[in-house]
C-alpha atoms as a PDB file:
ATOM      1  CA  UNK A   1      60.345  34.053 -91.261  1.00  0.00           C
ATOM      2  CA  UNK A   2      57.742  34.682 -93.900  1.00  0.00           C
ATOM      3  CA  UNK A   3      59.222  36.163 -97.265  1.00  0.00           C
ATOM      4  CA  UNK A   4      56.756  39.046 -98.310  1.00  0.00           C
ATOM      5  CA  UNK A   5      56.850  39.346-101.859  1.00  0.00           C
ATOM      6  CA  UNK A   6      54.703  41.567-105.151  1.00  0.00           C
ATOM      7  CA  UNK A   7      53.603  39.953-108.481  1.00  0.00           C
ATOM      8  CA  UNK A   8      52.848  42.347-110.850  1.00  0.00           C
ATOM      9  CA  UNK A   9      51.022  41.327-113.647  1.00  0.00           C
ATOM     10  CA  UNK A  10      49.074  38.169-113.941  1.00  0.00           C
ATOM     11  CA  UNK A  11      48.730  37.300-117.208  1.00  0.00           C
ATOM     12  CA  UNK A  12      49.000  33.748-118.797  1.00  0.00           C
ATOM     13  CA  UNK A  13      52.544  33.598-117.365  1.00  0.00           C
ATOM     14  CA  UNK A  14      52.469  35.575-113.969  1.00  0.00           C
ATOM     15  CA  UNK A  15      49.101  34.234-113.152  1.00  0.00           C
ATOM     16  CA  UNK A  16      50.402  30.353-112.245  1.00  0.00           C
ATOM     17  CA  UNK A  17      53.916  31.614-111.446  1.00  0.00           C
ATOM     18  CA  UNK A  18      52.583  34.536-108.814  1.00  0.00           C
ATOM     19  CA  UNK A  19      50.652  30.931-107.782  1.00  0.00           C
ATOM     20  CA  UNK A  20      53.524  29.239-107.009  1.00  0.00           C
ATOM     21  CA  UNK A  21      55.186  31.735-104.776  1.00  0.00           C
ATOM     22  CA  UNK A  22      51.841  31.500-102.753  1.00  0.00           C
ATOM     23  CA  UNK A  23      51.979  27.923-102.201  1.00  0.00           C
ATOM     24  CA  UNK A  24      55.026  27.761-101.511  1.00  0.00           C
ATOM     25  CA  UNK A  25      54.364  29.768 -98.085  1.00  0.00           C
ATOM     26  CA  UNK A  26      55.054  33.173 -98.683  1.00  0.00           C
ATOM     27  CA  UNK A  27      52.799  36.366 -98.506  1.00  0.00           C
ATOM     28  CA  UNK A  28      52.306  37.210-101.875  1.00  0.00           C
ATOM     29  CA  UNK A  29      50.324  40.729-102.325  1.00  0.00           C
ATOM     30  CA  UNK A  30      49.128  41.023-106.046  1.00  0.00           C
ATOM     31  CA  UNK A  31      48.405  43.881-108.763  1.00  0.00           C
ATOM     32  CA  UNK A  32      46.866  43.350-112.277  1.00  0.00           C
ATOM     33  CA  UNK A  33      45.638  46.394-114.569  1.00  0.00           C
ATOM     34  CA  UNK A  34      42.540  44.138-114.720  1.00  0.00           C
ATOM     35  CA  UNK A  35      41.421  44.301-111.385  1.00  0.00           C
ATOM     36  CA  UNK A  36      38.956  41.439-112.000  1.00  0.00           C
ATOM     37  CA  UNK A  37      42.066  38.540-112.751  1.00  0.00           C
ATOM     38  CA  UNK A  38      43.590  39.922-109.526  1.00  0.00           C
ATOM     39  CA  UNK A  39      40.512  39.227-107.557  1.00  0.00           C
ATOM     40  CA  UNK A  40      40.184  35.712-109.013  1.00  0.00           C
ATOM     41  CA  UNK A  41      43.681  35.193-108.495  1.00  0.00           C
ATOM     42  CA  UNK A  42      42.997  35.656-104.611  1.00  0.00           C
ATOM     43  CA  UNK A  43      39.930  33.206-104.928  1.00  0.00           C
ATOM     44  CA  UNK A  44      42.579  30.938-105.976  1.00  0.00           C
ATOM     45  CA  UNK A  45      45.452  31.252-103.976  1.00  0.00           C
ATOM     46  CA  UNK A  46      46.359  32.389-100.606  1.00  0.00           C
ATOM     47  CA  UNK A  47      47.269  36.123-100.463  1.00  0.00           C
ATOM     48  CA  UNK A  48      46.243  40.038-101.163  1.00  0.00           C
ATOM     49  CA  UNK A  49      45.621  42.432-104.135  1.00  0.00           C
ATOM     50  CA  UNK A  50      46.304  46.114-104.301  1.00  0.00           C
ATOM     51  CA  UNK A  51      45.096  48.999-106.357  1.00  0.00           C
ATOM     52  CA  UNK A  52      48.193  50.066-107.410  1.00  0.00           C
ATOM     53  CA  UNK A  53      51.523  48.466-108.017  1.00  0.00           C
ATOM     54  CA  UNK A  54      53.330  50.894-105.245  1.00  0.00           C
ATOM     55  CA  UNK A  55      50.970  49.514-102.907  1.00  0.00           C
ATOM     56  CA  UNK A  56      51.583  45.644-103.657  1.00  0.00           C
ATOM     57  CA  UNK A  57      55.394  46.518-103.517  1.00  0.00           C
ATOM     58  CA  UNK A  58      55.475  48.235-100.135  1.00  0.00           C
ATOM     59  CA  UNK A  59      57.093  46.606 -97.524  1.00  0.00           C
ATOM     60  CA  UNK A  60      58.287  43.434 -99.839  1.00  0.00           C
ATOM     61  CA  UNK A  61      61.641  42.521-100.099  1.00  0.00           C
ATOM     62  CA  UNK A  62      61.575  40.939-103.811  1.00  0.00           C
ATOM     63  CA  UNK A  63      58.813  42.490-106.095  1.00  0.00           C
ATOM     64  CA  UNK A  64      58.284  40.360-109.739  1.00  0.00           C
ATOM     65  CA  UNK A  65      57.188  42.041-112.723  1.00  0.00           C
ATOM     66  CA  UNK A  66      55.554  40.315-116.017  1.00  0.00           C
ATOM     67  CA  UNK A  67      54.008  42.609-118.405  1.00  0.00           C
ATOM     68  CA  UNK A  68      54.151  42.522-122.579  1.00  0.00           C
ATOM     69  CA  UNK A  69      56.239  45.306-123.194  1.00  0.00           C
ATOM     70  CA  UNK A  70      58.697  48.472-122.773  1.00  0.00           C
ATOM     71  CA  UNK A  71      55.670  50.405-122.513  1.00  0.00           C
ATOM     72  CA  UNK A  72      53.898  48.410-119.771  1.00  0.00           C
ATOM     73  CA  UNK A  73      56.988  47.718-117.658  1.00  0.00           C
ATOM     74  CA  UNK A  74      57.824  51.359-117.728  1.00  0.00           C
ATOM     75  CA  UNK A  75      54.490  52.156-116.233  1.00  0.00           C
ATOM     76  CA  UNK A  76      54.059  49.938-113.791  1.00  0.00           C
ATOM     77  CA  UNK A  77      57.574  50.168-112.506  1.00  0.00           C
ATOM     78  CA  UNK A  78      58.762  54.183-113.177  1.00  0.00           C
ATOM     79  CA  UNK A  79      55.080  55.763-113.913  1.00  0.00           C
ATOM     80  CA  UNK A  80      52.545  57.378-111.025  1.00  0.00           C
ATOM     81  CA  UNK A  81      52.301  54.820-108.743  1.00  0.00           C
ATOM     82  CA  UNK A  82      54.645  52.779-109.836  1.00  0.00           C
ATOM     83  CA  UNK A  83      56.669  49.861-107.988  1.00  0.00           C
ATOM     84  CA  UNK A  84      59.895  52.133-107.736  1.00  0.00           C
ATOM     85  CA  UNK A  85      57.932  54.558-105.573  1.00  0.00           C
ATOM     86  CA  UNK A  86      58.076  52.276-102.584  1.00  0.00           C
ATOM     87  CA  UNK A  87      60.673  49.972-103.492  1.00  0.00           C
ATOM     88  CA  UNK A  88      62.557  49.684-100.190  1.00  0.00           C
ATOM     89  CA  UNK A  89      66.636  49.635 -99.835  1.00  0.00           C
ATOM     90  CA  UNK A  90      67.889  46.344-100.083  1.00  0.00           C
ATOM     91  CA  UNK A  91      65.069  44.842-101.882  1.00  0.00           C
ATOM     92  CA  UNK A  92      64.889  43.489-105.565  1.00  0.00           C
ATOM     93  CA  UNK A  93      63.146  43.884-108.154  1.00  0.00           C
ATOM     94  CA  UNK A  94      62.923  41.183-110.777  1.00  0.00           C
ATOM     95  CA  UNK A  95      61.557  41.549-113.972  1.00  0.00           C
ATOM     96  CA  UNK A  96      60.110  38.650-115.778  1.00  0.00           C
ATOM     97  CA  UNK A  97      58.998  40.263-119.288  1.00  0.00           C
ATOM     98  CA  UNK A  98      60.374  39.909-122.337  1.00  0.00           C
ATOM     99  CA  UNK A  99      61.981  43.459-123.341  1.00  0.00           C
ATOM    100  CA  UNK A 100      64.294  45.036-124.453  1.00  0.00           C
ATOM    101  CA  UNK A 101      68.272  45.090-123.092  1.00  0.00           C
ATOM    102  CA  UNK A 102      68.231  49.136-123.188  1.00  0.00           C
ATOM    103  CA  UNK A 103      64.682  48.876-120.736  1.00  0.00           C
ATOM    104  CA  UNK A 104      66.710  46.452-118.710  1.00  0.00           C
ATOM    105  CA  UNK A 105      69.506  49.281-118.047  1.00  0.00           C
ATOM    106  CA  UNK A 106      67.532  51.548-117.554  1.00  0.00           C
ATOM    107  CA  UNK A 107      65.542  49.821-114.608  1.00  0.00           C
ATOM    108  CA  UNK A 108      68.412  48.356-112.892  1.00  0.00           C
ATOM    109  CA  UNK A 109      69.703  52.343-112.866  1.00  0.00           C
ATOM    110  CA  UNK A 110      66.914  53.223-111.643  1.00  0.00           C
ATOM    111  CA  UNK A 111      66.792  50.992-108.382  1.00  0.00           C
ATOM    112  CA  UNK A 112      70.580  51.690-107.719  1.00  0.00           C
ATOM    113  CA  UNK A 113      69.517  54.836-107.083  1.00  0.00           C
ATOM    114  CA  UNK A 114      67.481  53.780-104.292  1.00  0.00           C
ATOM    115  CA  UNK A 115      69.636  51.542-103.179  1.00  0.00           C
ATOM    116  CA  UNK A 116      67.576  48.376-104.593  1.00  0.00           C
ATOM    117  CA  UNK A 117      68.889  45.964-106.625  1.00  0.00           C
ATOM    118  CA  UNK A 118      67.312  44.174-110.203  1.00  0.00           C
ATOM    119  CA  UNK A 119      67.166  41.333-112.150  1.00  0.00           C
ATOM    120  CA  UNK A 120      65.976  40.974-115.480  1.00  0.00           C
ATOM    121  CA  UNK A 121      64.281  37.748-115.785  1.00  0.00           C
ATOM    122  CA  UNK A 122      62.459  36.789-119.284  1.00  0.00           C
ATOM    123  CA  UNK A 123      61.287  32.820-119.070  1.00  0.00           C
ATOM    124  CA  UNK A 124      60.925  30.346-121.709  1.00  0.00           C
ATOM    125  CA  UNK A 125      58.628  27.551-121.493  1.00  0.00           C
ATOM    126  CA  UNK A 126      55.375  28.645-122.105  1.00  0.00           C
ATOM    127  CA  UNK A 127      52.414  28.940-120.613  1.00  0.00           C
ATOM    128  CA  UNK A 128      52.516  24.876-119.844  1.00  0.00           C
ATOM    129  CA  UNK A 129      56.096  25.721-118.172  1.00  0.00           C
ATOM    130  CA  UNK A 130      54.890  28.301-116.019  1.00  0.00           C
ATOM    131  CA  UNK A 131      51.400  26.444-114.916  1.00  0.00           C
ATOM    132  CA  UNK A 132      53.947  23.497-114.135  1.00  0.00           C
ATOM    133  CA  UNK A 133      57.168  25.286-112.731  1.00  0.00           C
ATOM    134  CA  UNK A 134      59.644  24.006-115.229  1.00  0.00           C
ATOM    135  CA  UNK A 135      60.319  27.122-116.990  1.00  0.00           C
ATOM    136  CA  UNK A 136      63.672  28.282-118.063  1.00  0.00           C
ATOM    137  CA  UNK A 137      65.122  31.717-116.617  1.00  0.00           C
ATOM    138  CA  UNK A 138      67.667  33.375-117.991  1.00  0.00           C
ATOM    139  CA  UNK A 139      68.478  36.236-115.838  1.00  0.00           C
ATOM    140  CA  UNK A 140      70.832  39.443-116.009  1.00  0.00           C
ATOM    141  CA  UNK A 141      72.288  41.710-112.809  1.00  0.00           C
ATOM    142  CA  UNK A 142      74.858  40.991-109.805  1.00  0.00           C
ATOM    143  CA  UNK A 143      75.946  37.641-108.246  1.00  0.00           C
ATOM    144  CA  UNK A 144      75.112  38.622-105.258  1.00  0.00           C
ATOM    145  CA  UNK A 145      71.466  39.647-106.032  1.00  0.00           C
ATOM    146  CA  UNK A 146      71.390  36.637-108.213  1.00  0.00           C
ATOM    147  CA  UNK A 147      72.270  34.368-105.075  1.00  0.00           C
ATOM    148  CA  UNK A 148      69.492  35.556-103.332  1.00  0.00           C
ATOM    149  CA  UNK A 149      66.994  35.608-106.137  1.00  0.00           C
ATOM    150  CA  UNK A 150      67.598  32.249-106.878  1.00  0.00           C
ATOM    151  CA  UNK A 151      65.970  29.738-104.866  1.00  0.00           C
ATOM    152  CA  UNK A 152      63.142  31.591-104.551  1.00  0.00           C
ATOM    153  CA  UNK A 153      62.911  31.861-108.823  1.00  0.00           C
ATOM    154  CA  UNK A 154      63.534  27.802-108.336  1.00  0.00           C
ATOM    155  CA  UNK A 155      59.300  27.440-107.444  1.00  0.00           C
ATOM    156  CA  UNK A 156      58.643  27.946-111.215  1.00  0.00           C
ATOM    157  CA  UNK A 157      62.150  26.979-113.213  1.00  0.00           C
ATOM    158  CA  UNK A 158      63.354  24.100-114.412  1.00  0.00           C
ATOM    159  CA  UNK A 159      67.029  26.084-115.063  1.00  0.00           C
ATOM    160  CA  UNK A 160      68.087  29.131-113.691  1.00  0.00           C
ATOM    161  CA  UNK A 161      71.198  30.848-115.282  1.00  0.00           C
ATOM    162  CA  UNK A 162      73.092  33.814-114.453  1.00  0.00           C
ATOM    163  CA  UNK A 163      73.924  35.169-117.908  1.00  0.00           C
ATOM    164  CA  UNK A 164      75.961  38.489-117.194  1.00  0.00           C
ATOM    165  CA  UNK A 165      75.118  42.070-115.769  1.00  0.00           C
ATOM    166  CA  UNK A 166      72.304  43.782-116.613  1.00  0.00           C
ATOM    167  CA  UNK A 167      70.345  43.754-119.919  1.00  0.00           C
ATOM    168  CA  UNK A 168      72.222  39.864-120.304  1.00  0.00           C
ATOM    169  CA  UNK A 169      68.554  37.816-119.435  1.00  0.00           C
ATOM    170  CA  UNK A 170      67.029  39.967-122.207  1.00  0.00           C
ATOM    171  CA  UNK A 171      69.808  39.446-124.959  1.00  0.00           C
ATOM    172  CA  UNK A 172      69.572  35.577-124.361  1.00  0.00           C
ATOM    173  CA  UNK A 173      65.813  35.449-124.867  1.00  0.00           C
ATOM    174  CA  UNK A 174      66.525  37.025-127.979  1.00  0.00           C
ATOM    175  CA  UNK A 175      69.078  34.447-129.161  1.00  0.00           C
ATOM    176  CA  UNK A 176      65.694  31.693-127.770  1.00  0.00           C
ATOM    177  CA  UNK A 177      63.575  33.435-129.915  1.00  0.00           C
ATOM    178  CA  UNK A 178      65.897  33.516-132.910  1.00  0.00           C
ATOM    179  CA  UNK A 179      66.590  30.059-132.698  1.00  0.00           C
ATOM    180  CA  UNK A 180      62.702  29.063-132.223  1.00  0.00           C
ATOM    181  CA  UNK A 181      61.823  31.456-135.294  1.00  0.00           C
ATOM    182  CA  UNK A 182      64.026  29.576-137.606  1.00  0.00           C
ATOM    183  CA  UNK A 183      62.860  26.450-136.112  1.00  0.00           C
ATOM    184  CA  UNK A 184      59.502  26.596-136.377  1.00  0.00           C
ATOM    185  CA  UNK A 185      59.271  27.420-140.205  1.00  0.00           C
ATOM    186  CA  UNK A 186      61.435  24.522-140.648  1.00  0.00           C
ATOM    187  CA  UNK A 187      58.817  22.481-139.047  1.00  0.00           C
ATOM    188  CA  UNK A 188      55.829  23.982-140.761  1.00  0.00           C
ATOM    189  CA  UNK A 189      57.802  23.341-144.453  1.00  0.00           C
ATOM    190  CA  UNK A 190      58.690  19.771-143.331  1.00  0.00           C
ATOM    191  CA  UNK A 191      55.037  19.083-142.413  1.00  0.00           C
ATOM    192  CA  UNK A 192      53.925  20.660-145.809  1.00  0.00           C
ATOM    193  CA  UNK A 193      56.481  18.705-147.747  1.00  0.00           C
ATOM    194  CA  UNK A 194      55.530  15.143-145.702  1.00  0.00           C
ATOM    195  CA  UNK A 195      51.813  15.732-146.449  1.00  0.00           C
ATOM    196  CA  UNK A 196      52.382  16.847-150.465  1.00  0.00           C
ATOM    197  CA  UNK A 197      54.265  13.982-150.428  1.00  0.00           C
ATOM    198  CA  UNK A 198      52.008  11.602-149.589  1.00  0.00           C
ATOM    199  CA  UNK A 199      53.036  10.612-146.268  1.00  0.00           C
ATOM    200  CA  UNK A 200      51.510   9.831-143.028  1.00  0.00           C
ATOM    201  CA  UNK A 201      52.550  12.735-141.714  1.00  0.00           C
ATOM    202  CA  UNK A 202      51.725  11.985-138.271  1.00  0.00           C
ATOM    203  CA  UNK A 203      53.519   8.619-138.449  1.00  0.00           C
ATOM    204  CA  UNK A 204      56.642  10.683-139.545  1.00  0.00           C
ATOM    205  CA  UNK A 205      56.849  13.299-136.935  1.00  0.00           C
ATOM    206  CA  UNK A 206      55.804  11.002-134.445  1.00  0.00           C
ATOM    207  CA  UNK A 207      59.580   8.582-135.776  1.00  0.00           C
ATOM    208  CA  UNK A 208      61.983  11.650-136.162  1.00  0.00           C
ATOM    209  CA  UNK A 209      61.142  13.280-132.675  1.00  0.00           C
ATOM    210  CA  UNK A 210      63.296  10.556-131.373  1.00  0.00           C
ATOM    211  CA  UNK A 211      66.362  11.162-133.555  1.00  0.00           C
ATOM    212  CA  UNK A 212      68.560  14.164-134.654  1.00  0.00           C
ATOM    213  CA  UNK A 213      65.430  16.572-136.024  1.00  0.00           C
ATOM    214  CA  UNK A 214      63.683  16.746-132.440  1.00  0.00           C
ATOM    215  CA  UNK A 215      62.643  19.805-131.021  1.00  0.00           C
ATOM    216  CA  UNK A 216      60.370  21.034-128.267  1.00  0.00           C
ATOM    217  CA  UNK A 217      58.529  22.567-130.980  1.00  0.00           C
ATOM    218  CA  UNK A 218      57.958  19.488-132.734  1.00  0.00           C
ATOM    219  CA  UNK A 219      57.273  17.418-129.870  1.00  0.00           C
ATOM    220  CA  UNK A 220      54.599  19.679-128.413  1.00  0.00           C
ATOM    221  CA  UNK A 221      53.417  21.374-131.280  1.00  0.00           C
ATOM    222  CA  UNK A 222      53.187  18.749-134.621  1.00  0.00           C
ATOM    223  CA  UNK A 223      50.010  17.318-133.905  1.00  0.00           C
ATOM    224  CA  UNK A 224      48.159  20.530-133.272  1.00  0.00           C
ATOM    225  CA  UNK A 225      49.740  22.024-136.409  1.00  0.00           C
ATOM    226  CA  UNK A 226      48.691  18.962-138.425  1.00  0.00           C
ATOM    227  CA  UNK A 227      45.113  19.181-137.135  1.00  0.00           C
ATOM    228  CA  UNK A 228      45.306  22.806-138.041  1.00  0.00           C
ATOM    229  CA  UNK A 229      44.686  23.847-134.399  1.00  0.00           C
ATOM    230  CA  UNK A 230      46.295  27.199-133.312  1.00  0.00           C
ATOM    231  CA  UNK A 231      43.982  28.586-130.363  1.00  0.00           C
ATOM    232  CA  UNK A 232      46.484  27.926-127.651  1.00  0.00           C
ATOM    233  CA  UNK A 233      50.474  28.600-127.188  1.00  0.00           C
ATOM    234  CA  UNK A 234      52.492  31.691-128.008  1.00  0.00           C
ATOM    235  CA  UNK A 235      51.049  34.304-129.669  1.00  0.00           C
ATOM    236  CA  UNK A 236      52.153  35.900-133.035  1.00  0.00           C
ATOM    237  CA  UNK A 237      51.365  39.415-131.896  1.00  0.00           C
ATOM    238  CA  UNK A 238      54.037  38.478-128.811  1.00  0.00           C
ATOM    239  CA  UNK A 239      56.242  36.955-131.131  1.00  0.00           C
ATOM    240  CA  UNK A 240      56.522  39.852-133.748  1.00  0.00           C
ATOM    241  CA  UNK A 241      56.994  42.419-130.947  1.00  0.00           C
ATOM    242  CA  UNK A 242      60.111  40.213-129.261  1.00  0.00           C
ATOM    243  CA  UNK A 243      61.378  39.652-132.640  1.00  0.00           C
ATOM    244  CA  UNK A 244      61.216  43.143-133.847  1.00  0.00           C
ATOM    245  CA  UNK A 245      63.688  43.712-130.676  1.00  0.00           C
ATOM    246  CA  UNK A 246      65.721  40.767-132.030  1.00  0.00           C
ATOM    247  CA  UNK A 247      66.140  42.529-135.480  1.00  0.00           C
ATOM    248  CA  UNK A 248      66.725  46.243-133.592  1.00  0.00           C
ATOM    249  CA  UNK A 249      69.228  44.741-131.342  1.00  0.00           C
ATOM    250  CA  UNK A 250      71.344  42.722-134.312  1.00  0.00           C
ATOM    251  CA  UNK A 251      71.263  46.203-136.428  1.00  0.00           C
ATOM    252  CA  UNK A 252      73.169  47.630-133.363  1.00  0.00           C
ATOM    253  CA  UNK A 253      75.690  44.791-132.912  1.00  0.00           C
ATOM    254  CA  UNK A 254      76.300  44.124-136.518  1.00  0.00           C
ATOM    255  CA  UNK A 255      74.594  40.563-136.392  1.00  0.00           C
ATOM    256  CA  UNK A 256      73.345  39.668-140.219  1.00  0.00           C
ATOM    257  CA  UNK A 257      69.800  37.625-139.041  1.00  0.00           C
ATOM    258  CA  UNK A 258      68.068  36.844-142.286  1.00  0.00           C
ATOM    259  CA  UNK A 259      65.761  34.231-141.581  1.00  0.00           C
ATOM    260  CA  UNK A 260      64.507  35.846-138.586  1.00  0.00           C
ATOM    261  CA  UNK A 261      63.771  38.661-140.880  1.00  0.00           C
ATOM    262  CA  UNK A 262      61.936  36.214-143.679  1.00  0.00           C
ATOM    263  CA  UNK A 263      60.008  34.845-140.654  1.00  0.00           C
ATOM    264  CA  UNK A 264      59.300  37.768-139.114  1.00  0.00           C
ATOM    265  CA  UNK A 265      57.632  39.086-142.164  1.00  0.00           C
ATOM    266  CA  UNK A 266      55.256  35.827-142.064  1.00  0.00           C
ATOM    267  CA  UNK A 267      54.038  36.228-139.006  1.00  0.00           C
ATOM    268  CA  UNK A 268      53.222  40.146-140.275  1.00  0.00           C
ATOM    269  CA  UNK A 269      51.652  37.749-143.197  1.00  0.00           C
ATOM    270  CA  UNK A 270      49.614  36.059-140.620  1.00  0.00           C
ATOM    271  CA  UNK A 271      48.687  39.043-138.305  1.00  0.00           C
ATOM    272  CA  UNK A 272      46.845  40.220-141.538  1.00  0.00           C
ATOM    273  CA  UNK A 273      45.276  37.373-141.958  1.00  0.00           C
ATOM    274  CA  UNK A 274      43.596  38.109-139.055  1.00  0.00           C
ATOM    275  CA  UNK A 275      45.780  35.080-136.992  1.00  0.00           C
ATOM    276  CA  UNK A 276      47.699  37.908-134.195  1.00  0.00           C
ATOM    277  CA  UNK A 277      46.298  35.828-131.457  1.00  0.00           C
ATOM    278  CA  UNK A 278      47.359  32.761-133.210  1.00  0.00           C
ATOM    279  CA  UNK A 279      50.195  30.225-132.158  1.00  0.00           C
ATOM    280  CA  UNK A 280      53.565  30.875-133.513  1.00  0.00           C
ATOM    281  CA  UNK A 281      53.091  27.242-135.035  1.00  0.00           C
ATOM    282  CA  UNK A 282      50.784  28.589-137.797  1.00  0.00           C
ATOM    283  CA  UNK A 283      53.116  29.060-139.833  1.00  0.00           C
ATOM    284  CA  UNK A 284      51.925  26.124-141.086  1.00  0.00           C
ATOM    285  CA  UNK A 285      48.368  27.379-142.137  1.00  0.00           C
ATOM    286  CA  UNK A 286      49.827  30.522-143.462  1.00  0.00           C
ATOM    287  CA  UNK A 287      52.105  27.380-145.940  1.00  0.00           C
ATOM    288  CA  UNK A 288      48.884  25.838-146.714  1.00  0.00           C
ATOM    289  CA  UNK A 289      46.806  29.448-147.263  1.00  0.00           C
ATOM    290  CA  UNK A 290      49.342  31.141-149.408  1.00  0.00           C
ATOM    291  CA  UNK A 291      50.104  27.831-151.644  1.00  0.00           C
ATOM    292  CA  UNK A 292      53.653  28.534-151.261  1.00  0.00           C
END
């Protein structure tokens, strides 16, 4: 039996990932805000579009969301003609954006009410991950609706972990992007320090990626920041939004984060700089630029 499923939102992420669900062999029916990626997105892979996101979700048993924020997940899920007003008993709705834990709650209350079940689902990995399938989930809700969710979220991961009940995905993408906010300043003042120093910098990035020092960020991301390239990867505007929900969420659990606040306020450093579409890695240009 065919699985009929909704992707919502087909952005850099859900594009490829929405993808994979289609070749995979199920009947994936489509919505973007953009109607034009939605039609393209048919050109290239088997399946339908609607209009609205009620109309992509009617009828499917497990309807995907990825959006960029609170604002657009509320209105594509709980606004006029939103996916809750034909989300079906039984079904699930799994949300892949990065928001907040309280946006989480409130969904997965929302869909108990109709007797639907939820997921929250942020993904790490990039857009490389996601155009691959080796992403890493990190999801939030029930066992049970995390047993069935699974193998079908296994078409784009690498790892898929339960983390807790609802709101739990969210909370660990925040501890990711802590960890890769503190990481990737490291990187950029290493690479400053190698190249003030007279190194090859290359050379020395290229030896301490095999040893204690390695990171995905300085595997994938030291010879684009060397060659001052930043026109691809995660953008700063994303990155400032998911760490100001970071910073919100530590002031309400009591969690002292001050180097995500010091990097934080670089990338508000680069945004003005003009850099919001920017990869996170130019931190490094912002190094160079401000002579610090």
């Amino acid at each position: 039996m065919t699985i009929k499923v909704a992707f919502i939102g087909l952005g850099t992420m859900g594009y490829p990932m929405a993808g994979h669900l289609a070749n995979a062999g199920m009947s994936v029916t489509v919505f973007n805000r953009t109607a034009s990626r939605a039609d393209q997105w048919i050109q290239d892979y088997p399946g339908a579009c609607e209009k609205t996101p009620a109309a992509a979700a009617c009828g499917a048993s497990m309807v995907f969301v990825c959006v960029g924020n609170d604002d657009d997940l509320r209105q594509v899920t709980l606004g006029k003609g939103g996916v809750l007003e034909s989300l079906e008993p039984g079904a699930i709705l799994i949300d892949h954006t990065t928001a907040s834990a309280a946006m989480a709650r409130e969904l997965d209350a929302a869909c108990r009410e109709q007797q639907a079940h939820f997921i929250d689902a942020p993904v790490s990995g990039g857009q490389q991950g996601a155009e691959n399938g080796q992403l890493s989930i990190m999801c939030g809700g029930q066992a049970a609706t995390f047993e069935q969710a699974a193998p079908v979220l296994q078409h784009y991961a690498r790892a898929c972990s339960l983390m807790g009940p609802a709101g739990s995905g969210q909370l660990t993408k925040m501890v990711n992007q802590i960890c890769v906010a503190g990481l990737v300043e490291a990187l950029a003042e290493g690479m400053a320090f190698a190249q003030n120093a007279g190194l090859d910098a290359d050379k020395v990035f290229d030896t301490i990626s095999h040893g204690a020092a390695s990171s995905w960020q300085m595997i994938h991301r030291h010879k684009t920041m060397l060659a001052d390239e930043y026109e691809h990867g995660f953008a700063v505007d994303w990155m400032r939004k998911d760490l100001e929900m970071c910073l919100e969420e530590a002031a309400n659990n009591g969690t002292a984060l001050p180097v995500t606040r010091q990097v934080n306020d670089f990338y508000r450093e680069i945004q003005a700089m003009g850099g919001g579409r920017w990869d996170t890695s130019s931190l490094l240009r912002r190094l160079r630029e401000k002579g610090e």
